[in-house]
C-alpha atoms as a PDB file:
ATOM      1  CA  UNK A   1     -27.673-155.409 222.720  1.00  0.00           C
ATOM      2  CA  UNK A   2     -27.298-151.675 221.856  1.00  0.00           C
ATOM      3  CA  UNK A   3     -24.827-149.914 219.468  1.00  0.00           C
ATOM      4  CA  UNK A   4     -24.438-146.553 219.902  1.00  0.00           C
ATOM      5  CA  UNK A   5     -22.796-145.174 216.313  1.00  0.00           C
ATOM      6  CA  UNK A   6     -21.613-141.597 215.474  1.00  0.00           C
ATOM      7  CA  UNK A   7     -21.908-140.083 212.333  1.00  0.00           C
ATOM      8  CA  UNK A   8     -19.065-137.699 211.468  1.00  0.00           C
ATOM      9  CA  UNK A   9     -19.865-133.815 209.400  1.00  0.00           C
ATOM     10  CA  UNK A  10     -17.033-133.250 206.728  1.00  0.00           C
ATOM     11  CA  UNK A  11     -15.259-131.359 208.608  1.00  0.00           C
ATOM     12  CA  UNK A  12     -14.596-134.638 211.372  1.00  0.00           C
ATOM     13  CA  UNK A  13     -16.460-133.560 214.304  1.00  0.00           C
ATOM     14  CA  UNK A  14     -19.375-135.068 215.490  1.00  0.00           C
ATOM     15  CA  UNK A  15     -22.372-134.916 213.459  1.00  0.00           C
ATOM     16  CA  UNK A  16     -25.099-136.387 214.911  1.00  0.00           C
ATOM     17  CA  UNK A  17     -25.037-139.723 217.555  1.00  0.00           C
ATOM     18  CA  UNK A  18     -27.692-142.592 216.851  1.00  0.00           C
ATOM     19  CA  UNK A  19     -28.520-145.731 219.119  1.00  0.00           C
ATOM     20  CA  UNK A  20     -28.865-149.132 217.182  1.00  0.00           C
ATOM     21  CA  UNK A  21     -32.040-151.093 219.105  1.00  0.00           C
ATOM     22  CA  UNK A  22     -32.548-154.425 219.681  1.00  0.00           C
ATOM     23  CA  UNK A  23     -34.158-156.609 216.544  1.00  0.00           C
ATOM     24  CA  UNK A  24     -37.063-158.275 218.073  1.00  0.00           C
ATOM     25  CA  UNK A  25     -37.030-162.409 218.690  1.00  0.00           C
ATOM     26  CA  UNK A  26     -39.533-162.831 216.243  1.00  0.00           C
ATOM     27  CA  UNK A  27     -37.543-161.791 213.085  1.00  0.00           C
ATOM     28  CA  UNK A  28     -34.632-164.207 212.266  1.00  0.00           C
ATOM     29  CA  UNK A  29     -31.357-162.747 211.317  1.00  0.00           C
ATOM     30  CA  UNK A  30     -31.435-164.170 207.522  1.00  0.00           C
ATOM     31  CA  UNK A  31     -30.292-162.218 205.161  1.00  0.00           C
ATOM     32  CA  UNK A  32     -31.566-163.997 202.013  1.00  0.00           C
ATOM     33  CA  UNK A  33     -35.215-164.516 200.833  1.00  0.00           C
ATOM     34  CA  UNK A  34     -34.848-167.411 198.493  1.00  0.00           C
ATOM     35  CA  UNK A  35     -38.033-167.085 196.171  1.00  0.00           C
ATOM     36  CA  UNK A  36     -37.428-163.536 196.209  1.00  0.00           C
ATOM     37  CA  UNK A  37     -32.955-164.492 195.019  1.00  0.00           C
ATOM     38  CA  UNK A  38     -34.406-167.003 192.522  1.00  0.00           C
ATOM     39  CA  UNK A  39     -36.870-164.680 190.774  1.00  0.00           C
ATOM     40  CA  UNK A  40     -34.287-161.792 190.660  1.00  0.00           C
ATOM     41  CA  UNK A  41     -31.632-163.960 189.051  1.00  0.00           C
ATOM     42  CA  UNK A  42     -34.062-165.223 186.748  1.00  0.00           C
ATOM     43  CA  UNK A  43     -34.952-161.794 185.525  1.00  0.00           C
ATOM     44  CA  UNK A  44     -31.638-160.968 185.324  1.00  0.00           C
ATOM     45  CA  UNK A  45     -30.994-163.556 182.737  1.00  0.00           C
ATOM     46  CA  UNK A  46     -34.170-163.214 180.904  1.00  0.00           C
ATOM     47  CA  UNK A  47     -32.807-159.433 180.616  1.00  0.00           C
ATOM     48  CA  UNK A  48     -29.615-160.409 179.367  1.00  0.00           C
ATOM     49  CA  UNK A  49     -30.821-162.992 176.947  1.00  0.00           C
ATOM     50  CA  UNK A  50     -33.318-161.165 175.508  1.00  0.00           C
ATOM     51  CA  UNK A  51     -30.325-157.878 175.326  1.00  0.00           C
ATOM     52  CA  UNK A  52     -28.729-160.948 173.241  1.00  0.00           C
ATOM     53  CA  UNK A  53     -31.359-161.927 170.964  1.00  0.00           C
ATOM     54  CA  UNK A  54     -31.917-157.985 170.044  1.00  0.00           C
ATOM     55  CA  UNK A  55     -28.107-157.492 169.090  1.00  0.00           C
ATOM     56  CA  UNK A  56     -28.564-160.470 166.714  1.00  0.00           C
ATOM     57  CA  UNK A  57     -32.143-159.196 165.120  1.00  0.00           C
ATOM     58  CA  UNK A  58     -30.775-155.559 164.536  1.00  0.00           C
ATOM     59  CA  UNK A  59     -27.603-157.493 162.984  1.00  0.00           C
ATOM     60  CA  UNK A  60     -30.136-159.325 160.432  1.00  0.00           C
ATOM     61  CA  UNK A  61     -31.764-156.158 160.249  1.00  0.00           C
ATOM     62  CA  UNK A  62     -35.123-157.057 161.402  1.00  0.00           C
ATOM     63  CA  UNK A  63     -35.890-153.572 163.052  1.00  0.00           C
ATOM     64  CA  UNK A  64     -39.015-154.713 164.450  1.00  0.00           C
ATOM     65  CA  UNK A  65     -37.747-157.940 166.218  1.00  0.00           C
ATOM     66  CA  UNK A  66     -34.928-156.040 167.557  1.00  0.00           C
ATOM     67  CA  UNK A  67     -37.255-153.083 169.354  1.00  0.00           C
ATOM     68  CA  UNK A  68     -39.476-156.166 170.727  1.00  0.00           C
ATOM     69  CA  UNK A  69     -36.119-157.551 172.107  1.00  0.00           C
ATOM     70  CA  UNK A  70     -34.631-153.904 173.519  1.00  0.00           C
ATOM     71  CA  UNK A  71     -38.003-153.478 175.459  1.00  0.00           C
ATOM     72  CA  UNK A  72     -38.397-156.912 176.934  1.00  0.00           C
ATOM     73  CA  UNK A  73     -34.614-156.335 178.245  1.00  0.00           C
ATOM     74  CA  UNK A  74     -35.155-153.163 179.712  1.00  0.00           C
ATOM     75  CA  UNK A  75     -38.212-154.880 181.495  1.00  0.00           C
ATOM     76  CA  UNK A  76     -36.803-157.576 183.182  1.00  0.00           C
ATOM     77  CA  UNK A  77     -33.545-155.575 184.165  1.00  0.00           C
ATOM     78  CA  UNK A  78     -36.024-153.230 185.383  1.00  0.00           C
ATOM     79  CA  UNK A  79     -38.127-155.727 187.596  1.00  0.00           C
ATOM     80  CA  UNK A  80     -34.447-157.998 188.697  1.00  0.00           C
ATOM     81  CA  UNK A  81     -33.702-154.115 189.870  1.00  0.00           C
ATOM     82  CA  UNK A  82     -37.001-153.847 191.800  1.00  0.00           C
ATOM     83  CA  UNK A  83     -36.692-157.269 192.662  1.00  0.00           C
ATOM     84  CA  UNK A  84     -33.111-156.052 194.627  1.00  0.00           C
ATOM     85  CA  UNK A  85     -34.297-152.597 195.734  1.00  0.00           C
ATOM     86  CA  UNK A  86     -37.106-154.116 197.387  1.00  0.00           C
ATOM     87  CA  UNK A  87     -36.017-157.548 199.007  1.00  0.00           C
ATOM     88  CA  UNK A  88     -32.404-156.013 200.401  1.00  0.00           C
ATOM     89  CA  UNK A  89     -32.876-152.620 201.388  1.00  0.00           C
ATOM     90  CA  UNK A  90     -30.206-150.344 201.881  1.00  0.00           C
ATOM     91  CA  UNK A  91     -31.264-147.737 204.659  1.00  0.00           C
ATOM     92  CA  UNK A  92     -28.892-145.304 206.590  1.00  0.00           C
ATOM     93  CA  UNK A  93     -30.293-142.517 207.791  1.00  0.00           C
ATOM     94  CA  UNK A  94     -33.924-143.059 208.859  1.00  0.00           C
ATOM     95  CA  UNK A  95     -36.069-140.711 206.551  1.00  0.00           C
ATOM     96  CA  UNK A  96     -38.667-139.301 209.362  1.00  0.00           C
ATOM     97  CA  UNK A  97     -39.745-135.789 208.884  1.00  0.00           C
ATOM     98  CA  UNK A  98     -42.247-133.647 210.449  1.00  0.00           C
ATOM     99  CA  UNK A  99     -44.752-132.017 208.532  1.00  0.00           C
ATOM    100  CA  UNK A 100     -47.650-129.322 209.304  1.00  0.00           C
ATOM    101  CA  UNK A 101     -51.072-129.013 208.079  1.00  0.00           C
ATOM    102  CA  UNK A 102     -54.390-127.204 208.800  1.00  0.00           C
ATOM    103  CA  UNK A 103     -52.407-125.968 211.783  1.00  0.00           C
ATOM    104  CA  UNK A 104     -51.905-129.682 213.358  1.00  0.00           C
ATOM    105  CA  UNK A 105     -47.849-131.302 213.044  1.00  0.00           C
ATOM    106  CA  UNK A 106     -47.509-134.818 212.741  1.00  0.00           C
ATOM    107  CA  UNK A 107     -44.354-136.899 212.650  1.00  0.00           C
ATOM    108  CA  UNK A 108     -44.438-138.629 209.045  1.00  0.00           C
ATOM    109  CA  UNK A 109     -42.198-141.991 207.782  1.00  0.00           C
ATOM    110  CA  UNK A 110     -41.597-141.570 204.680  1.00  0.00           C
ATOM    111  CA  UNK A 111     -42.005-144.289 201.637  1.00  0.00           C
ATOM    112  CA  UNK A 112     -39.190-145.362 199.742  1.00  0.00           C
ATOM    113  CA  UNK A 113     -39.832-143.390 196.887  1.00  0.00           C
ATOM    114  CA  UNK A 114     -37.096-145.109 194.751  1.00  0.00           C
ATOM    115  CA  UNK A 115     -39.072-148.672 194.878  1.00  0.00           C
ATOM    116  CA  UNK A 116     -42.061-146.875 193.822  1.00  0.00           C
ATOM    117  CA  UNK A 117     -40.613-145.396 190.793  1.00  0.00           C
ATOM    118  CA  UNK A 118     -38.914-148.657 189.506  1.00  0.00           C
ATOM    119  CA  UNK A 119     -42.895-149.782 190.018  1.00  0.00           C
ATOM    120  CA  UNK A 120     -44.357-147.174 187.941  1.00  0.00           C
ATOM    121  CA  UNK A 121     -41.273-147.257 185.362  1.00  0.00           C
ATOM    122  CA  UNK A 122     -41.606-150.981 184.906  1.00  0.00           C
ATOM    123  CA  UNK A 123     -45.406-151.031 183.918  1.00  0.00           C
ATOM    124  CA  UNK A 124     -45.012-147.951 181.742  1.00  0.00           C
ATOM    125  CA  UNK A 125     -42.228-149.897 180.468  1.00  0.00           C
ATOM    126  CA  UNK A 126     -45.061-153.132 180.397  1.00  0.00           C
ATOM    127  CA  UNK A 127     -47.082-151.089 178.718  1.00  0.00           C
ATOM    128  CA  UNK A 128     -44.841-149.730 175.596  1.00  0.00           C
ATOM    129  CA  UNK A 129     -43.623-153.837 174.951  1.00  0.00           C
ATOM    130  CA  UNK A 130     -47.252-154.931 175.051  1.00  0.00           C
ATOM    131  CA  UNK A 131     -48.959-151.907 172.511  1.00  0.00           C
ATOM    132  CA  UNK A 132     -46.007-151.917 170.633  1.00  0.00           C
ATOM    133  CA  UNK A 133     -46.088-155.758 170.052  1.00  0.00           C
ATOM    134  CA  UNK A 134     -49.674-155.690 169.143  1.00  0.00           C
ATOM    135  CA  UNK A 135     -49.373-153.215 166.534  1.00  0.00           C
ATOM    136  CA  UNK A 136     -46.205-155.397 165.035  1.00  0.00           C
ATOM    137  CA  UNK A 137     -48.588-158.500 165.523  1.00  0.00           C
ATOM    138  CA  UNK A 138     -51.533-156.634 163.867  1.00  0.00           C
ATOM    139  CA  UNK A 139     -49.457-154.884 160.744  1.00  0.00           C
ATOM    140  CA  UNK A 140     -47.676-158.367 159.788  1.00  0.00           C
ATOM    141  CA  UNK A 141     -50.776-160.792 159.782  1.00  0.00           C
ATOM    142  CA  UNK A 142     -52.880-157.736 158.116  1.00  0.00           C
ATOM    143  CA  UNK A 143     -55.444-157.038 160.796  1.00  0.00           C
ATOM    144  CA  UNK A 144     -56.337-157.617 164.592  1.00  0.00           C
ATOM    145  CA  UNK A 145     -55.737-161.430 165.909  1.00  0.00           C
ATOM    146  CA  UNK A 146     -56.012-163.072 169.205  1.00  0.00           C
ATOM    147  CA  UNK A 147     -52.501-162.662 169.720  1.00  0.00           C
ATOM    148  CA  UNK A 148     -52.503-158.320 168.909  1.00  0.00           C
ATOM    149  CA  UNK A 149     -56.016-158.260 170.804  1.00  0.00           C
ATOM    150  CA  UNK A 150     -54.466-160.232 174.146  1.00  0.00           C
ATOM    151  CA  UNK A 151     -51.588-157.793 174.188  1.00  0.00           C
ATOM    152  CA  UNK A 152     -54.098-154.383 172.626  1.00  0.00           C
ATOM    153  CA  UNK A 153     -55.907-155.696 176.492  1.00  0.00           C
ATOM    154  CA  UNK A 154     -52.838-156.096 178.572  1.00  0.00           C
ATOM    155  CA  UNK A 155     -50.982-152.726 177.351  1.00  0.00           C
ATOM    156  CA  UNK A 156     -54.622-150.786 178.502  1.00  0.00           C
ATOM    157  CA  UNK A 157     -54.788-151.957 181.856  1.00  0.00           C
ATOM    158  CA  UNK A 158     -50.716-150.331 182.666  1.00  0.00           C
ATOM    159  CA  UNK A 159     -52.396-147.531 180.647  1.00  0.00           C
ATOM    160  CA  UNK A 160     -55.329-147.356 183.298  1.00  0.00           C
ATOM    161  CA  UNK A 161     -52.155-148.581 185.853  1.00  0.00           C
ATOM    162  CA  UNK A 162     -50.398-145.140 185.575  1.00  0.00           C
ATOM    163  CA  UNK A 163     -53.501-142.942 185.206  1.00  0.00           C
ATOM    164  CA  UNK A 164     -54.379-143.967 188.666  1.00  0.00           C
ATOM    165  CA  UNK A 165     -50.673-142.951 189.696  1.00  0.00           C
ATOM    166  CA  UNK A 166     -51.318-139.755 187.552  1.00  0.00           C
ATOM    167  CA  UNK A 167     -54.513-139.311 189.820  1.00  0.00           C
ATOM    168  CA  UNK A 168     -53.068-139.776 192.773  1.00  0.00           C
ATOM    169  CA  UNK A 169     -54.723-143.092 194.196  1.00  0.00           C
ATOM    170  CA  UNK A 170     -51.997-144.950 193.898  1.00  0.00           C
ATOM    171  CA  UNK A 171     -49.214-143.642 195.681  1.00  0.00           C
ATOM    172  CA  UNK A 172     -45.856-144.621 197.528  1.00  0.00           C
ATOM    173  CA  UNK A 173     -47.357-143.517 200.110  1.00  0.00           C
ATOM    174  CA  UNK A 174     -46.674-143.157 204.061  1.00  0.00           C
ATOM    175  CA  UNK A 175     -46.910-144.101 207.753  1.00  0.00           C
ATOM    176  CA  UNK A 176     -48.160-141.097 209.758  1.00  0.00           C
ATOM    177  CA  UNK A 177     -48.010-140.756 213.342  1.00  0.00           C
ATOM    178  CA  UNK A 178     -50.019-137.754 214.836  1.00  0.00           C
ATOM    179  CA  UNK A 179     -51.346-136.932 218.761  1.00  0.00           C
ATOM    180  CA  UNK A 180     -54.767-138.857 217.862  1.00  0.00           C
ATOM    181  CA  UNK A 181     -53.226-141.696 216.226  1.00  0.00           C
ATOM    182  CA  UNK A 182     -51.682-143.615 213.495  1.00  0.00           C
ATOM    183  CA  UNK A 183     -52.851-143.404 209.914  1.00  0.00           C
ATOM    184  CA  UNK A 184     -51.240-145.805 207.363  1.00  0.00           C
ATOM    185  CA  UNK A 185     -50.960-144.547 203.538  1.00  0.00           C
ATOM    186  CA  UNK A 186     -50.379-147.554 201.674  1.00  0.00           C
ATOM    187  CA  UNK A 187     -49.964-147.981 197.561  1.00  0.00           C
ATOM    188  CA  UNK A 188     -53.319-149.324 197.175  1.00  0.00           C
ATOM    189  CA  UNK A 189     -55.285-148.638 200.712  1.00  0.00           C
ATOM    190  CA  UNK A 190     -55.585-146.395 203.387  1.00  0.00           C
ATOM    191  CA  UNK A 191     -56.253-146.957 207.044  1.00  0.00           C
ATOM    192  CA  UNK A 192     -56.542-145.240 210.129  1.00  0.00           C
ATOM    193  CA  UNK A 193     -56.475-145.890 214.251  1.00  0.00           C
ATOM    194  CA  UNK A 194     -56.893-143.657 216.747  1.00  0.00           C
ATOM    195  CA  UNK A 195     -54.276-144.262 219.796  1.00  0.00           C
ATOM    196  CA  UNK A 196     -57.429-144.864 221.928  1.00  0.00           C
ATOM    197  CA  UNK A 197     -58.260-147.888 219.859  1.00  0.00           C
ATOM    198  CA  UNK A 198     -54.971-149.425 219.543  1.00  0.00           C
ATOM    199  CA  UNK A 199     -54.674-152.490 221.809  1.00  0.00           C
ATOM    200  CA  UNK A 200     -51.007-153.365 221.262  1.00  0.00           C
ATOM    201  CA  UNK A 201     -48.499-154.048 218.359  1.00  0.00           C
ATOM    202  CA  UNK A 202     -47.016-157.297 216.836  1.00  0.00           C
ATOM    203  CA  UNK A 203     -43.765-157.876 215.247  1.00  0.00           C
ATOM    204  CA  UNK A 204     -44.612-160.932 212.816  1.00  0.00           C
ATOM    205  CA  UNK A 205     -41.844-162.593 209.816  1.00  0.00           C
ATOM    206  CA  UNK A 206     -43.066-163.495 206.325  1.00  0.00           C
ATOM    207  CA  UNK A 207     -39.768-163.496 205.010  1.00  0.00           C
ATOM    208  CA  UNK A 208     -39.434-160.223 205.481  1.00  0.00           C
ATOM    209  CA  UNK A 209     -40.137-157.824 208.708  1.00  0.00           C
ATOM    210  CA  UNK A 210     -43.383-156.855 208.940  1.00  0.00           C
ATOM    211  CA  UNK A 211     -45.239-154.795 212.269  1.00  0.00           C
ATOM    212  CA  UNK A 212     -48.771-154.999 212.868  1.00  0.00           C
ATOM    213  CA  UNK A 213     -50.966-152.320 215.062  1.00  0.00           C
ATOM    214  CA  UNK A 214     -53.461-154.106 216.858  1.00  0.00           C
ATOM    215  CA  UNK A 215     -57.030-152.411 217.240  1.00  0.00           C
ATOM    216  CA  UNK A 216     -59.498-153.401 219.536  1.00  0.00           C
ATOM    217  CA  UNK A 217     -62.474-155.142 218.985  1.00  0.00           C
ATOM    218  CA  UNK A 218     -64.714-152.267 219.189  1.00  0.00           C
ATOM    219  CA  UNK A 219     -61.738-149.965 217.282  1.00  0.00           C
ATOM    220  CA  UNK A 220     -63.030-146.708 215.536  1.00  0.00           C
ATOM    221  CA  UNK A 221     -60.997-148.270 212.791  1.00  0.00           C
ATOM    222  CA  UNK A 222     -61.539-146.289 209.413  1.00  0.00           C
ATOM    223  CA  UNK A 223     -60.062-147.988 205.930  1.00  0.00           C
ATOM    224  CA  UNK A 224     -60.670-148.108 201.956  1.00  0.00           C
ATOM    225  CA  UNK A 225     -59.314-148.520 199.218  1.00  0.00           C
ATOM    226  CA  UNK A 226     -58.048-145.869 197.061  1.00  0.00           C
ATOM    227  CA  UNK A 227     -57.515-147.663 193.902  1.00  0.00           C
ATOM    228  CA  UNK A 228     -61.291-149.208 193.195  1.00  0.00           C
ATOM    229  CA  UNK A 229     -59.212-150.630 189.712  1.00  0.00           C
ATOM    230  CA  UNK A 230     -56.227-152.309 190.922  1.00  0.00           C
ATOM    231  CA  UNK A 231     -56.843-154.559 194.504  1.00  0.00           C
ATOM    232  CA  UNK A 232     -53.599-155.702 195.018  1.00  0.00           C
ATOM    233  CA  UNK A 233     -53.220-154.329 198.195  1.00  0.00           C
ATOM    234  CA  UNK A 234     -55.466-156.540 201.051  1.00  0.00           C
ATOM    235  CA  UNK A 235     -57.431-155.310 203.939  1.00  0.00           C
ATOM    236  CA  UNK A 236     -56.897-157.049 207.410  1.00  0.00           C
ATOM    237  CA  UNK A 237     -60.704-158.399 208.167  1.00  0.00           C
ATOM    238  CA  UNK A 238     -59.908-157.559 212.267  1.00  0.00           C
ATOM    239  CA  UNK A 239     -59.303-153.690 212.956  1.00  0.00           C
ATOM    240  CA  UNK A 240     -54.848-153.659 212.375  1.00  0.00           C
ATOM    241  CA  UNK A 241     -53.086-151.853 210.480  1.00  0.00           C
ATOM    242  CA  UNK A 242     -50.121-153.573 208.581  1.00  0.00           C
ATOM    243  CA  UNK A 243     -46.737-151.718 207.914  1.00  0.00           C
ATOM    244  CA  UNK A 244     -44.318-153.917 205.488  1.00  0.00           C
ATOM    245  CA  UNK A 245     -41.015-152.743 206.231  1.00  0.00           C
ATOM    246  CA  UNK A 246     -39.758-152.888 202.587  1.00  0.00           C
ATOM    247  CA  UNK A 247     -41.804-149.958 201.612  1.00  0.00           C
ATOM    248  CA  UNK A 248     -40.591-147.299 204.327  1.00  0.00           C
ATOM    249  CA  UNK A 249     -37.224-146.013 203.986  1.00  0.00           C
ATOM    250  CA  UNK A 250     -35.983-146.422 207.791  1.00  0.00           C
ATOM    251  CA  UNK A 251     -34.280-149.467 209.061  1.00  0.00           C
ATOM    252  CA  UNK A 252     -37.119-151.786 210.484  1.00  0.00           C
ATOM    253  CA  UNK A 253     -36.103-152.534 213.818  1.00  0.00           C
ATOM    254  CA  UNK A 254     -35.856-148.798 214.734  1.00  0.00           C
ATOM    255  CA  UNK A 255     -39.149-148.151 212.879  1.00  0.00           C
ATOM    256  CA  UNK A 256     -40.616-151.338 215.280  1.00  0.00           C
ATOM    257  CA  UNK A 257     -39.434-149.587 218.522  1.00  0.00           C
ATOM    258  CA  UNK A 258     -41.089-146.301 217.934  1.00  0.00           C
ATOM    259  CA  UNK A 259     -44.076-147.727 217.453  1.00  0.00           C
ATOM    260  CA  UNK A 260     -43.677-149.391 220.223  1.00  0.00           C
ATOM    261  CA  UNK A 261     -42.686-146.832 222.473  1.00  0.00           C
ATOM    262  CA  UNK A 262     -46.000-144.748 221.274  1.00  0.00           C
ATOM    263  CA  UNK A 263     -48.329-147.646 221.744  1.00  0.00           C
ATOM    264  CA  UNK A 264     -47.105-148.504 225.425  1.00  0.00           C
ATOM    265  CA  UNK A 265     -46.444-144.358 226.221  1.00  0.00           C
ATOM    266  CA  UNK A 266     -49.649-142.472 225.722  1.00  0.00           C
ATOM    267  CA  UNK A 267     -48.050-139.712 227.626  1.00  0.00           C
ATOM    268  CA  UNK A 268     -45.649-138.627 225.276  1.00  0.00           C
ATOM    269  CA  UNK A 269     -47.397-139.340 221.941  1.00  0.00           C
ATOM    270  CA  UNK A 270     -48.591-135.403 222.517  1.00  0.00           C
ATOM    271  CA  UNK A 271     -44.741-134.974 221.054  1.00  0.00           C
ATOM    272  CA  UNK A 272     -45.733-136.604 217.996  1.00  0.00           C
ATOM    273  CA  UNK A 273     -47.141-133.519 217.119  1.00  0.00           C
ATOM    274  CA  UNK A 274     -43.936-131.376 217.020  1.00  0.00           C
ATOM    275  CA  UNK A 275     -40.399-131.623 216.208  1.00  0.00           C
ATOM    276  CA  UNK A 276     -39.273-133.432 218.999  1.00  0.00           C
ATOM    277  CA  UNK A 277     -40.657-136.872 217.774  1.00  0.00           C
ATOM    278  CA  UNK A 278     -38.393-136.781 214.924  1.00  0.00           C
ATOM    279  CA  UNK A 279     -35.160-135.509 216.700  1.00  0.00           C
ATOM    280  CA  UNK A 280     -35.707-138.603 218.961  1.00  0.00           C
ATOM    281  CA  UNK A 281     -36.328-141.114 216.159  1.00  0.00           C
ATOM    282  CA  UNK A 282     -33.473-139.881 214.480  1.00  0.00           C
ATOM    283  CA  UNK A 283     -30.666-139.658 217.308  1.00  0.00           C
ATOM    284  CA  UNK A 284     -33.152-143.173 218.375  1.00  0.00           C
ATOM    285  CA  UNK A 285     -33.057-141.969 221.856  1.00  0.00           C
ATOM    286  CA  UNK A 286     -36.249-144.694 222.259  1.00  0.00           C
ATOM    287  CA  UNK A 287     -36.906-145.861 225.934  1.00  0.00           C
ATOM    288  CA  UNK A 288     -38.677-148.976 226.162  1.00  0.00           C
ATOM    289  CA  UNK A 289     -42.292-148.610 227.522  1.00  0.00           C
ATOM    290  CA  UNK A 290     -42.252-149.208 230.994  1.00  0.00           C
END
């Protein structure tokens, strides 16, 4: 069933009207992930604890202890934050722009640059606990130790972590949707399918909503990886490309039903490649393919 809402401007007249589709059969309407609540909570009250046990070492004046404690806090509220951002998204209107380059438009869906941030902020934030530790470890036993050395090693790699942001090959990223095809901008990889060589599109559940473009077998399918560090990002072994819907900041039914109204209407995916395509996702004035 369709839900036709209208947005009002300030002033109380009609701003702009936008269709609600249909969620597809294959994604359950649950609204709770329960690994996903546990490890939250958890990190929550790690945060909290360990905001605890830092009041109570800067009250016994053990300035050292204390900054260990302040740091560990601001890590785990950082990652129960993540943890909320990313698992229960809070999406109104669908953030679908279109952009111009080298004199060819394409209609982009843009990443959710918030989750991204609270990424980057929570290993730089990895980073300052573990360096900082190993120093305090080192300086109190009088020279380097297992212990300093373990946490010297794990402070480097977030070091190398936000170089590569720094560098650009890890990203937030994007899902790009041009005339020739659909290119996929992940944080970690990069893909690409031309419309000739998609052969349909999948709406799949893994406790969350996740849409996969299906290439064909003989699919001029073009991929890597743009982080040759950090490969926590996998690549499908069968030409697809795989959008997770936590990582694009439009609601994911509506972002499932464009895609599939470009994969089953090759005749107006030529739109794609003005401002048209983005009107239409917006108002989502998206007829099923026929």
């Amino acid at each position: 069933m369709r839900r036709t809402y209208v947005r009002r401007g300030r002033d109380g007249e009609t701003d702009s009207t936008r269709v609600t589709p249909e969620r597809p059969p294959e994604w359950p309407r649950q609204n709770w992930n329960t690994p996903a609540t546990v490890a939250t909570g958890a990190a929550a009250l790690v945060g909290f604890a360990a905001l605890w046990g830092g009041s109570r070492a800067a009250a016994a004046g053990s300035g050292g202890e204390a900054r260990f404690f302040l740091i560990l806090a601001v890590l785990m509220l950082l990652t129960a934050t993540f943890g909320a951002v990313y698992w229960w998204p809070e999406r109104r209107e669908p953030k679908v722009r279109y952009t111009e380059a080298g004199g060819r438009g394409t209609t982009e869906v843009q990443a959710r640059r918030a989750v991204f941030s609270l990424l980057v902020t929570m290993v730089g934030c990895a980073a300052a606990l573990s360096l900082g530790a190993a120093v305090e470890v080192s300086l109190t036993n009088g020279g380097l130790t297992l212990v300093s050395a373990s946490l010297a090693v794990l402070g480097a790699v977030c070091v190398i972590f936000l170089a590569e942001v720094a560098f650009g090959r890890i990203r937030a990223g994007a899902l790009t949707l041009g005339p020739d095809g659909i290119r996929h901008r992940g944080w970690f990889v990069e893909s690409y399918l031309p419309w000739v060589s998609v052969a349909g599109l999948r709406a799949v559940h893994h406790g969350y909503p996740e849409m996969w473009v299906e290439g064909t077998e003989t699919a001029a399918w073009a991929r890597r990886r743009t982080s040759k560090i950090f490969r926590l990002e996998s690549i499908p072994t069968t030409p697809r490309i795989v959008v997770d819907s936590r990582r694009f900041d439009i609601d994911a039914t509506l972002l499932y039903r464009v895609l599939e109204l470009y994969v089953g209407r090759p005749d107006l995916r030529a739109e794609l490649g003005t401002q048209h395509a983005a009107t239409r996702i917006h108002r989502g004035e998206l007829t099923p393919p026929e």
